[in-house]
Each structure stands twice: as C-alpha cells, then as structure tokens.
C-alpha atoms as a PDB file:
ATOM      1  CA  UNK A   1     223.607 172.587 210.136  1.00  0.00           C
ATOM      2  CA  UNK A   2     221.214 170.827 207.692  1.00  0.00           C
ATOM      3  CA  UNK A   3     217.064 170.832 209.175  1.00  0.00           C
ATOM      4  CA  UNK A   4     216.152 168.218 211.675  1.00  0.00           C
ATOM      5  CA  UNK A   5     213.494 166.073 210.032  1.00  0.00           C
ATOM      6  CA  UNK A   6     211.608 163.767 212.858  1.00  0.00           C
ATOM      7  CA  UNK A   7     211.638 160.222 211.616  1.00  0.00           C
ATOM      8  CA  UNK A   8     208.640 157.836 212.941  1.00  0.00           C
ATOM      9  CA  UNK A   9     209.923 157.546 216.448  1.00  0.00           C
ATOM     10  CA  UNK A  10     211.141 159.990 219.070  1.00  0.00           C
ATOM     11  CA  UNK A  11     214.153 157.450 219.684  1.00  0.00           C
ATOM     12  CA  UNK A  12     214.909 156.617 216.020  1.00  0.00           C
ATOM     13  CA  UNK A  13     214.957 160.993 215.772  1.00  0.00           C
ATOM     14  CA  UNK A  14     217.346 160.969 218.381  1.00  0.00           C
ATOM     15  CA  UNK A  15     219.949 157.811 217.144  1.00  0.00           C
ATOM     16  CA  UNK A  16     219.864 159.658 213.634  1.00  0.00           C
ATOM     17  CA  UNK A  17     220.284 163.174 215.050  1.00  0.00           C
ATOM     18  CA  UNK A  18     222.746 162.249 217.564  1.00  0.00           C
ATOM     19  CA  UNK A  19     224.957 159.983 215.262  1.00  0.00           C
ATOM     20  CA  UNK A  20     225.015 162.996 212.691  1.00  0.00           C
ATOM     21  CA  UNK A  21     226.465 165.108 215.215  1.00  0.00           C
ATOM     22  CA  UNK A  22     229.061 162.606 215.910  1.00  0.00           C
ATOM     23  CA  UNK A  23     230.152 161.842 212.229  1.00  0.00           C
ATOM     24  CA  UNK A  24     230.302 165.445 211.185  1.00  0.00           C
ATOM     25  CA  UNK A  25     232.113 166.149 214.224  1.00  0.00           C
ATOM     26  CA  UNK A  26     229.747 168.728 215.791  1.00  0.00           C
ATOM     27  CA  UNK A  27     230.241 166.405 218.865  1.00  0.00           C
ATOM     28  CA  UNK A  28     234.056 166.116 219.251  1.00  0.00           C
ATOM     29  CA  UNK A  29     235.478 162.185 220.641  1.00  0.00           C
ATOM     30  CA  UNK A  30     235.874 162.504 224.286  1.00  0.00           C
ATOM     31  CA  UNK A  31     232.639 164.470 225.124  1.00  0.00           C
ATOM     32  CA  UNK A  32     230.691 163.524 227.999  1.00  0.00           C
ATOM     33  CA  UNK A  33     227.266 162.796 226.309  1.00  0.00           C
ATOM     34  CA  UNK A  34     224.475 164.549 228.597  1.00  0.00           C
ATOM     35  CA  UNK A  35     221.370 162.831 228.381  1.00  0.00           C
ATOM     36  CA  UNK A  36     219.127 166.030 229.987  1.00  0.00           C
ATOM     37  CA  UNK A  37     221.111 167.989 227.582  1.00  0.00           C
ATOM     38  CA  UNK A  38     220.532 166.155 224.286  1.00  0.00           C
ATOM     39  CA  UNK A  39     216.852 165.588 225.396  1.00  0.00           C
ATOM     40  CA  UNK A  40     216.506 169.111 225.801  1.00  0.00           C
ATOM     41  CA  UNK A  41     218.183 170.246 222.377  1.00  0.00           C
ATOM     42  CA  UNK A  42     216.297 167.185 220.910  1.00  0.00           C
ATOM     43  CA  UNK A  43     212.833 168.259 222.027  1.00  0.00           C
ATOM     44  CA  UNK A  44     212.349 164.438 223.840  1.00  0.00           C
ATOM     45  CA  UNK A  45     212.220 163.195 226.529  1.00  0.00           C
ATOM     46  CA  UNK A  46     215.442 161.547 228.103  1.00  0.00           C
ATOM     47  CA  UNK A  47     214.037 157.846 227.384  1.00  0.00           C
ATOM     48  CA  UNK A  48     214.442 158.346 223.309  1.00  0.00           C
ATOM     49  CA  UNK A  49     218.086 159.832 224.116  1.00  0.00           C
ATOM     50  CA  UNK A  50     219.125 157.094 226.380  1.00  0.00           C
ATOM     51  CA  UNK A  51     218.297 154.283 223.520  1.00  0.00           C
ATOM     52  CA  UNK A  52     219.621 155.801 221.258  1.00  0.00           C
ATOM     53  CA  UNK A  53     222.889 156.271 223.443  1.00  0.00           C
ATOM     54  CA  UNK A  54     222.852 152.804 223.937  1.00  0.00           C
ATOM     55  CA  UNK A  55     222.500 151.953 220.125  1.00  0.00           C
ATOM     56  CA  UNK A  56     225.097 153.915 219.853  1.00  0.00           C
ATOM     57  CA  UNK A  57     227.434 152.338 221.777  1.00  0.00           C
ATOM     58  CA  UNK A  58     226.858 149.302 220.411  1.00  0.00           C
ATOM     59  CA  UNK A  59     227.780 151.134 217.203  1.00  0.00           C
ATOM     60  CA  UNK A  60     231.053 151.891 218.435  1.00  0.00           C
ATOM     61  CA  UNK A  61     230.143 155.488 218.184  1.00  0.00           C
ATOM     62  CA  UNK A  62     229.998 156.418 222.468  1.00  0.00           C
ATOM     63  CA  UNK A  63     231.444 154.626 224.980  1.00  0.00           C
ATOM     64  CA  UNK A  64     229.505 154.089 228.244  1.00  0.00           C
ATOM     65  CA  UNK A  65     231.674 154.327 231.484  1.00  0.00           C
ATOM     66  CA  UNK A  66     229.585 153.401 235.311  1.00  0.00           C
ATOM     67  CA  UNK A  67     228.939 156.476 237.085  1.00  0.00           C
ATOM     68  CA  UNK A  68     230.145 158.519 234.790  1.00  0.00           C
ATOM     69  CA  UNK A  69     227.890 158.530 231.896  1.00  0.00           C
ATOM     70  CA  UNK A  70     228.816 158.189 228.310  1.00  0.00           C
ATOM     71  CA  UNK A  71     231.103 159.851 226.101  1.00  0.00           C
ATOM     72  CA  UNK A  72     232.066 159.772 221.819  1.00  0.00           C
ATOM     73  CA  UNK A  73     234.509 157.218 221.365  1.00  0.00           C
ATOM     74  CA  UNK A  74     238.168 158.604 220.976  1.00  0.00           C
ATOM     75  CA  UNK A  75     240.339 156.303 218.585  1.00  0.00           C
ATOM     76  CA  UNK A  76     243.554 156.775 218.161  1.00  0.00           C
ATOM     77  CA  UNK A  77     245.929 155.515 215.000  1.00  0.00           C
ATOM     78  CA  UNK A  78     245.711 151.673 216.200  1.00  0.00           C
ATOM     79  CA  UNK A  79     242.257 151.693 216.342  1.00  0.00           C
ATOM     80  CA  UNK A  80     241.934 153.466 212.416  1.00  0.00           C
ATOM     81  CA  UNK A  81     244.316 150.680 211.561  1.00  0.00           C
ATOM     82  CA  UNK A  82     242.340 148.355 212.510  1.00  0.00           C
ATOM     83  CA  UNK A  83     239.064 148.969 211.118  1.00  0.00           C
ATOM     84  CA  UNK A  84     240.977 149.998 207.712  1.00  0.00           C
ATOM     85  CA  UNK A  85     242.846 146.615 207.788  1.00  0.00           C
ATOM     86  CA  UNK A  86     239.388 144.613 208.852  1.00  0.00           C
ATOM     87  CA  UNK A  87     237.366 146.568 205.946  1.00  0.00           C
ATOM     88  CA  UNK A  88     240.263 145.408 203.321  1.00  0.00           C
ATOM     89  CA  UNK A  89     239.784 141.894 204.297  1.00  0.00           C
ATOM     90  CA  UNK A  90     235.982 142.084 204.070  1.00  0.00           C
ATOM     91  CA  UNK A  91     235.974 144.268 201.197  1.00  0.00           C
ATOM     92  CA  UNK A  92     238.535 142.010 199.184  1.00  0.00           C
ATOM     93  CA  UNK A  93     236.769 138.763 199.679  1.00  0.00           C
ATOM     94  CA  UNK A  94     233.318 140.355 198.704  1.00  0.00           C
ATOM     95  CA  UNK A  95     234.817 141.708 195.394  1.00  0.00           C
ATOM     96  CA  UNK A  96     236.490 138.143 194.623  1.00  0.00           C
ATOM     97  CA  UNK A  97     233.155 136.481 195.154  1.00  0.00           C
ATOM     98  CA  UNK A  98     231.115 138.803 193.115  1.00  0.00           C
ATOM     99  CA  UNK A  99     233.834 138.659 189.892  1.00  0.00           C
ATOM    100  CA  UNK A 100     233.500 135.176 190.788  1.00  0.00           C
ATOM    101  CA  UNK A 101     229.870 135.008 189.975  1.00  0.00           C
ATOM    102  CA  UNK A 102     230.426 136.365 186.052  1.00  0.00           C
ATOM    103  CA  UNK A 103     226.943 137.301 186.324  1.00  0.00           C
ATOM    104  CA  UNK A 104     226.419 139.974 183.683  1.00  0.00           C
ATOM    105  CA  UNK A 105     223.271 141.888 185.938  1.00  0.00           C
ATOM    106  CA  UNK A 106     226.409 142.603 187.799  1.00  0.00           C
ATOM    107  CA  UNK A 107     228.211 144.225 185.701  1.00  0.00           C
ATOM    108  CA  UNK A 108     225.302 145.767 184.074  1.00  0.00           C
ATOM    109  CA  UNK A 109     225.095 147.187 188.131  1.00  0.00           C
ATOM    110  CA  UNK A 110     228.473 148.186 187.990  1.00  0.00           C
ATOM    111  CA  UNK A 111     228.294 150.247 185.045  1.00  0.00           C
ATOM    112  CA  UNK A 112     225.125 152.123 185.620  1.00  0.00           C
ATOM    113  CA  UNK A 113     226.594 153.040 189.395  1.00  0.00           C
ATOM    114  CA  UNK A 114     229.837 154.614 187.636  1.00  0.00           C
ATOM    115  CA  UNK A 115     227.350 156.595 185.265  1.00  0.00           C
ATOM    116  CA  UNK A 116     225.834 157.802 188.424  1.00  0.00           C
ATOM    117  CA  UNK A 117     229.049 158.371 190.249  1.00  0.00           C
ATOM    118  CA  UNK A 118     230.401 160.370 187.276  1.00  0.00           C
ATOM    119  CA  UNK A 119     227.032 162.314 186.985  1.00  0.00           C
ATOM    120  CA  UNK A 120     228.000 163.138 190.443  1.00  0.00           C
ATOM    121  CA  UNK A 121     231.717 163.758 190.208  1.00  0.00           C
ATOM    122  CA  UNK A 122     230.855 166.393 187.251  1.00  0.00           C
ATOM    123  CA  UNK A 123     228.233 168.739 189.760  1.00  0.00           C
ATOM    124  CA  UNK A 124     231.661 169.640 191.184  1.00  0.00           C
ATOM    125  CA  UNK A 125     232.087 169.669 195.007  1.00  0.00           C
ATOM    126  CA  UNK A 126     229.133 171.882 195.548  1.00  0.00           C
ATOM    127  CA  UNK A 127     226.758 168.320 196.331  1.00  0.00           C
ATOM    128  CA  UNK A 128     229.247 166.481 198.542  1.00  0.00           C
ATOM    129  CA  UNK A 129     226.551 164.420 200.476  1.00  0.00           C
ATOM    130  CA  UNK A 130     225.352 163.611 196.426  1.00  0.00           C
ATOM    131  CA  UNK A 131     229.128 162.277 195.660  1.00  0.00           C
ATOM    132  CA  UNK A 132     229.379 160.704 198.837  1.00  0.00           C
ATOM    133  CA  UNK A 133     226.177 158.758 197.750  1.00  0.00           C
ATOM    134  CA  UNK A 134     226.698 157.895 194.175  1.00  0.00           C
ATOM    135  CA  UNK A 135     230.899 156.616 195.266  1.00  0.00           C
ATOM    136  CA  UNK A 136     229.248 154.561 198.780  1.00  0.00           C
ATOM    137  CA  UNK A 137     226.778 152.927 195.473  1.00  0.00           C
ATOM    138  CA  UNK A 138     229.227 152.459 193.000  1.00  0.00           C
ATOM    139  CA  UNK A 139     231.710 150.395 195.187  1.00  0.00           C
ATOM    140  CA  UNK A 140     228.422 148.519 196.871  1.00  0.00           C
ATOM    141  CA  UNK A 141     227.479 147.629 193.320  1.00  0.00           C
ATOM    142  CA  UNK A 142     230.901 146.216 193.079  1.00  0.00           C
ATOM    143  CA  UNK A 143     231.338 144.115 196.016  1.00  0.00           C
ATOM    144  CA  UNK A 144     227.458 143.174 196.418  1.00  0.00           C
ATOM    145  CA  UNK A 145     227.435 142.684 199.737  1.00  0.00           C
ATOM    146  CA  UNK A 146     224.780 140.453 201.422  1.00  0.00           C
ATOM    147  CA  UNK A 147     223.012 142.468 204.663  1.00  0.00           C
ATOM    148  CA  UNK A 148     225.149 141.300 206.996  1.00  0.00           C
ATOM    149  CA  UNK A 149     228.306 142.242 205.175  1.00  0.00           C
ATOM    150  CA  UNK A 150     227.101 145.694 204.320  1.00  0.00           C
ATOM    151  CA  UNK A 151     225.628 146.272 208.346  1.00  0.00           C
ATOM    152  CA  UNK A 152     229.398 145.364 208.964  1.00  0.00           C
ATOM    153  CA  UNK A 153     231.257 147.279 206.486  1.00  0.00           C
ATOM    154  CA  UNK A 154     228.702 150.039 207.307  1.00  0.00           C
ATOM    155  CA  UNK A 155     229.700 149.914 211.164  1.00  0.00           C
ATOM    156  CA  UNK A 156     233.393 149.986 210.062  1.00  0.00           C
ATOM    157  CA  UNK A 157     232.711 153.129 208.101  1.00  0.00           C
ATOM    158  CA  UNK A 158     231.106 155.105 210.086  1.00  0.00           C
ATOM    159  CA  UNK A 159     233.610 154.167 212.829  1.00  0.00           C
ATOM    160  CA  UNK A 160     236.237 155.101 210.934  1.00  0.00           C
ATOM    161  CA  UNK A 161     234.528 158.776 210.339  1.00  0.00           C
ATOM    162  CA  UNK A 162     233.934 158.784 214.137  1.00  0.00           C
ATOM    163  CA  UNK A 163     238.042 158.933 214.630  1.00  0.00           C
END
C-alpha cells in the first residue's frame, strides 16, 4: 500500500484515502463502511470521515442506506453497461467537436501527449500509475474536454473501476 500523504484538510485526507481504497479494491463493493473504524485507521476524527462518505456517495462510489450506514456501491453488468455506453456518447461528441475545431495547438497537444504516452509505454509495466497517467492525458488531449465534461467523464471512470 503506497504512503498516506495528508492533503490540506483532515476531510479532503479522508475522501482521497478512502476513495483509493475503493478503486484499488482494498475495500471490496458491498462493505459496510464504518465511520469509527475509518476514523480510527485514518487518524481523524469521525466528522472528516463522514464528509467524505457523503462526497462519496454523491460520487457513486458508497451507497448510503437509513439505519444502516453506508456501504461501496456493488454494480453489476447493467450498471458497467451503462456507464461504458454513457462515456461513448460523451466521449464521441467531444472528439467530433475538437477535430471540428482544426485548430493546429490541438494537434500540436495531441502529438506531444502520444510522445509522453510512448515514453511511458517503453518503462515497461514496472510504472503502471505513470502509464495510467500519460494514456488518461493522451486521450484528454484528444477530446479536450471543457470542466464539466471531464468532472463527468471522470465520475464515469472511476465508477466504472469501482465495479
């Protein structure tokens, strides 16, 4: 498990901690998320935990059931579907819009995140989190996405790790 490095705020620590656990599947979908626990493991308080829970859910990644507490978010083939078939949509209408543009910064973009992504590719699978990186850039470089569109495509992504 990589270090824990405390970002400005105890509750920002705990939404980047706790989603981390989630994606790389340290915390398996279905598991009752215990706010004492994850506090505890955490070193914060349960306030911190319990916002970040709640970003969380809002994220798709934990689920929040009354009186029972919350839990990762189990998604099943449908669901995988569905963010797959929503990120095509998005992802094809951002990549018509930016060839649309024949704006040659763009493509000057483009090329220099490929040089990057095959920098990456050539380290071998030793720097996965580095390859990971340099193939996220070189398809935002493609599609450009405004803020909105990548905070969307971004939620998709992660949710679609999260299954």
């Amino acid at each position: 498990m990589a270090d824990f490095q405390r970002p400005p705020t105890a509750q920002e620590a705990a939404l980047v901690e706790v989603r981390s656990r989630i994606l790389r599947g340290d915390i398996a979908p279905g598991t009752p998320m215990r706010q004492e626990d994850l506090a505890a493991s955490l070193g914060v308080s349960r306030v911190p935990v319990r916002e970040a829970l709640r970003m969380l859910e809002s994220e798709g990644h934990v689920t929040y059931i009354p009186h029972r507490g919350y839990r990762v978010t189990e998604l099943d083939l449908d669901d995988l579907e569905e963010i797959y078939h929503l990120r095509a949509l998005i992802e094809d209408d951002l990549a018509r819009r930016a060839l649309a543009r024949r704006d040659i910064g763009h493509v000057d973009s483009v090329r220099a995140a490929h040089a990057r992504l095959v920098t990456a590719e050539a380290s071998g699978p030793t720097d996965a989190t580095a390859l990971a990186a340099a193939n996220r850039a070189f398809h935002w470089a493609i599609l450009r996405p405004t803020p909105r569109a990548e905070r969307i495509l971004t939620t998709l992504a992660k949710l679609a790790k999260a299954g």
